[in-house]
C-alpha atoms as a PDB file:
ATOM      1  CA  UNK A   1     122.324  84.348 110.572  1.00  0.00           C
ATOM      2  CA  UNK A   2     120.124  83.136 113.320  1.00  0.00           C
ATOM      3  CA  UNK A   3     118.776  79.598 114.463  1.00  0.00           C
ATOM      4  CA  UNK A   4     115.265  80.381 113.598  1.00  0.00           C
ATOM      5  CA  UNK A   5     116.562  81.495 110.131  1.00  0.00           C
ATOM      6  CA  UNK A   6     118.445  78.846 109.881  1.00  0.00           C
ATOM      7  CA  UNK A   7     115.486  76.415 110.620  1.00  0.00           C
ATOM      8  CA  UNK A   8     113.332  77.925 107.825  1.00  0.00           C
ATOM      9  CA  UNK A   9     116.102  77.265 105.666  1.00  0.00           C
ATOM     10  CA  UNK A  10     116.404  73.890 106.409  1.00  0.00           C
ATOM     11  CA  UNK A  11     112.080  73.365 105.668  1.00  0.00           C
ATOM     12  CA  UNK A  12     111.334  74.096 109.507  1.00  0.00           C
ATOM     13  CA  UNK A  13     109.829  76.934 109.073  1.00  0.00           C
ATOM     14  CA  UNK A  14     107.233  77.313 111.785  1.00  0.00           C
ATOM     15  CA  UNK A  15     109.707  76.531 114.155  1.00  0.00           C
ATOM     16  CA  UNK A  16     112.019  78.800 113.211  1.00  0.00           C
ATOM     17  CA  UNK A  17     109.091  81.336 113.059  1.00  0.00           C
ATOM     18  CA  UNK A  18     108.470  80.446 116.833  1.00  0.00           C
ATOM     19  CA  UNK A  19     112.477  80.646 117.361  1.00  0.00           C
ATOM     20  CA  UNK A  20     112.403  83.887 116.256  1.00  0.00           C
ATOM     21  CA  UNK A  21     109.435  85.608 114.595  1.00  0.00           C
ATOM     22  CA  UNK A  22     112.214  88.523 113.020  1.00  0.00           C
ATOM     23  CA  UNK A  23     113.761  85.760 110.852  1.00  0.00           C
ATOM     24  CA  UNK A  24     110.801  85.882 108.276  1.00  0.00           C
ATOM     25  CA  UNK A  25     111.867  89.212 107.155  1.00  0.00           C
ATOM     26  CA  UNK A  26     115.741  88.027 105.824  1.00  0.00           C
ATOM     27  CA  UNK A  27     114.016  84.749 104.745  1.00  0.00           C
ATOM     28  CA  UNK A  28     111.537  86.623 102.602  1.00  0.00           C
ATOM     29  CA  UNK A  29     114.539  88.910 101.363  1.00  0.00           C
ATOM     30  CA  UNK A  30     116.776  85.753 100.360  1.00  0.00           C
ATOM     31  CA  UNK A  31     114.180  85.275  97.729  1.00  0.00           C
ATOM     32  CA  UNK A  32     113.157  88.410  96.897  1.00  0.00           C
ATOM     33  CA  UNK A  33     116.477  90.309  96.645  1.00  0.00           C
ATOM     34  CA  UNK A  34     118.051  88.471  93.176  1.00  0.00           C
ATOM     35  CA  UNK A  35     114.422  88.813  91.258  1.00  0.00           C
ATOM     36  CA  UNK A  36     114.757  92.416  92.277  1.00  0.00           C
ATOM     37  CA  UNK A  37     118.421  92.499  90.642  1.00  0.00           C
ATOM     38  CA  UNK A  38     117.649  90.841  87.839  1.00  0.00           C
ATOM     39  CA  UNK A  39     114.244  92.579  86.852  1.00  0.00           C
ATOM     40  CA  UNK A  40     116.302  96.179  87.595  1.00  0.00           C
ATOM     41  CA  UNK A  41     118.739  94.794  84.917  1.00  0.00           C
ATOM     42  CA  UNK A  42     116.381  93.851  82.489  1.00  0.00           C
ATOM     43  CA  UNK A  43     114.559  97.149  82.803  1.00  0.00           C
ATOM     44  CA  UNK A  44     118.440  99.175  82.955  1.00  0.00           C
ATOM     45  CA  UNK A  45     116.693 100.778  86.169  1.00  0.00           C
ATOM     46  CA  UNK A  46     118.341 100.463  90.050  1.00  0.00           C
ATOM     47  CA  UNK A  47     115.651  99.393  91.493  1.00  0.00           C
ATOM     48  CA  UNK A  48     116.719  97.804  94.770  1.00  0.00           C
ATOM     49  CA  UNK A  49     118.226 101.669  95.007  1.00  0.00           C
ATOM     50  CA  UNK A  50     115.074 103.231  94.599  1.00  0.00           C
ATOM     51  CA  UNK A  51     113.362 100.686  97.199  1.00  0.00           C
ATOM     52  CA  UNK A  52     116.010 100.705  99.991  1.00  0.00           C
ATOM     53  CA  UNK A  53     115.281 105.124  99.868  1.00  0.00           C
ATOM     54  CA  UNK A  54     111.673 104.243  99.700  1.00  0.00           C
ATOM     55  CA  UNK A  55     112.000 101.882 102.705  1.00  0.00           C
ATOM     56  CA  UNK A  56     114.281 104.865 104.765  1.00  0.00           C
ATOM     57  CA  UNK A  57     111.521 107.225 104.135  1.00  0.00           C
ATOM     58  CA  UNK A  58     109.171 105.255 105.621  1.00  0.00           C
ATOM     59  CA  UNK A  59     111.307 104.521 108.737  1.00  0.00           C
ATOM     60  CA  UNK A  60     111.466 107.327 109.462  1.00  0.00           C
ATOM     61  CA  UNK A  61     107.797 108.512 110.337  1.00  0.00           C
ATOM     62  CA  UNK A  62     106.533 107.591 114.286  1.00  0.00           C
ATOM     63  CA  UNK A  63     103.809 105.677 112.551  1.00  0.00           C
ATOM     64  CA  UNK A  64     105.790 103.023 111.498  1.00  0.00           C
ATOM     65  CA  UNK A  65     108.747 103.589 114.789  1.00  0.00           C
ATOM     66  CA  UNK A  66     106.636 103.077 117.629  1.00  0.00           C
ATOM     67  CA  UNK A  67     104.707  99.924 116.109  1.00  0.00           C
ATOM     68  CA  UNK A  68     107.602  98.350 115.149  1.00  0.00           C
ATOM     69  CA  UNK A  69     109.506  98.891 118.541  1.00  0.00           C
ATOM     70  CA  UNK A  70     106.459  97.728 120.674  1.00  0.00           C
ATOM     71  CA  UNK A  71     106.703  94.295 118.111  1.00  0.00           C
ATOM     72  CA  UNK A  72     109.803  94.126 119.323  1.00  0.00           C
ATOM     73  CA  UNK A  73     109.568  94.571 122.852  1.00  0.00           C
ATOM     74  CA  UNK A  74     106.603  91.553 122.816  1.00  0.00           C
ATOM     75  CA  UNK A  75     109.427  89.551 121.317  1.00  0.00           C
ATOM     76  CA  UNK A  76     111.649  90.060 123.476  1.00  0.00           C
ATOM     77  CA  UNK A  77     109.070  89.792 126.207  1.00  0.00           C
ATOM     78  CA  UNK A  78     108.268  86.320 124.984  1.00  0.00           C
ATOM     79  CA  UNK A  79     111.851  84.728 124.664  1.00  0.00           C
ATOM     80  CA  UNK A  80     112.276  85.622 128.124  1.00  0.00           C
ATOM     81  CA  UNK A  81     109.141  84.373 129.302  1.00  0.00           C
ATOM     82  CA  UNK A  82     110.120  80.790 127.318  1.00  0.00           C
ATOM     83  CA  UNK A  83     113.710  80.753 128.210  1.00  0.00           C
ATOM     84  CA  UNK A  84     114.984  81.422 124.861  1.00  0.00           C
END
């Protein structure tokens, strides 16, 4: 768990954002994750199965690699820059 996720947690959420702009993604999963579990129970499907080999497929194509990598870099750029 990071600071900046731990700042949305706690209601700061742009400056966690600014902390680290990756930490939306697990706070968006916190939520999303057990409404995924409990709809794939309801509907006796495995649904968070079926996404997570839906997600892998689309890692895997240079249209989503390179994109995400150069996000990254910028990132990583800009904590530097800041002194983060």
């Amino acid at each position: 768990m990071t600071r900046g996720l731990i700042m949305m947690l706690r209601g700061n959420f742009i400056s966690g954002f600014l902390l680290n702009p990756n930490a939306l993604i697990p706070f968006v999963l916190l939520f999303v994750y057990p409404l995924i579990i409990i709809i794939g129970i309801i509907l006796r499907k495995d649904l968070l199965f079926e996404m997570l080999t839906y997600f892998l497929k689309i890692c895997k194509r240079r249209s989503f690699i390179i994109p995400f990598f150069a996000i990254e870099l910028l990132i990583w750029i800009h904590n530097m820059v800041i002194g983060l």
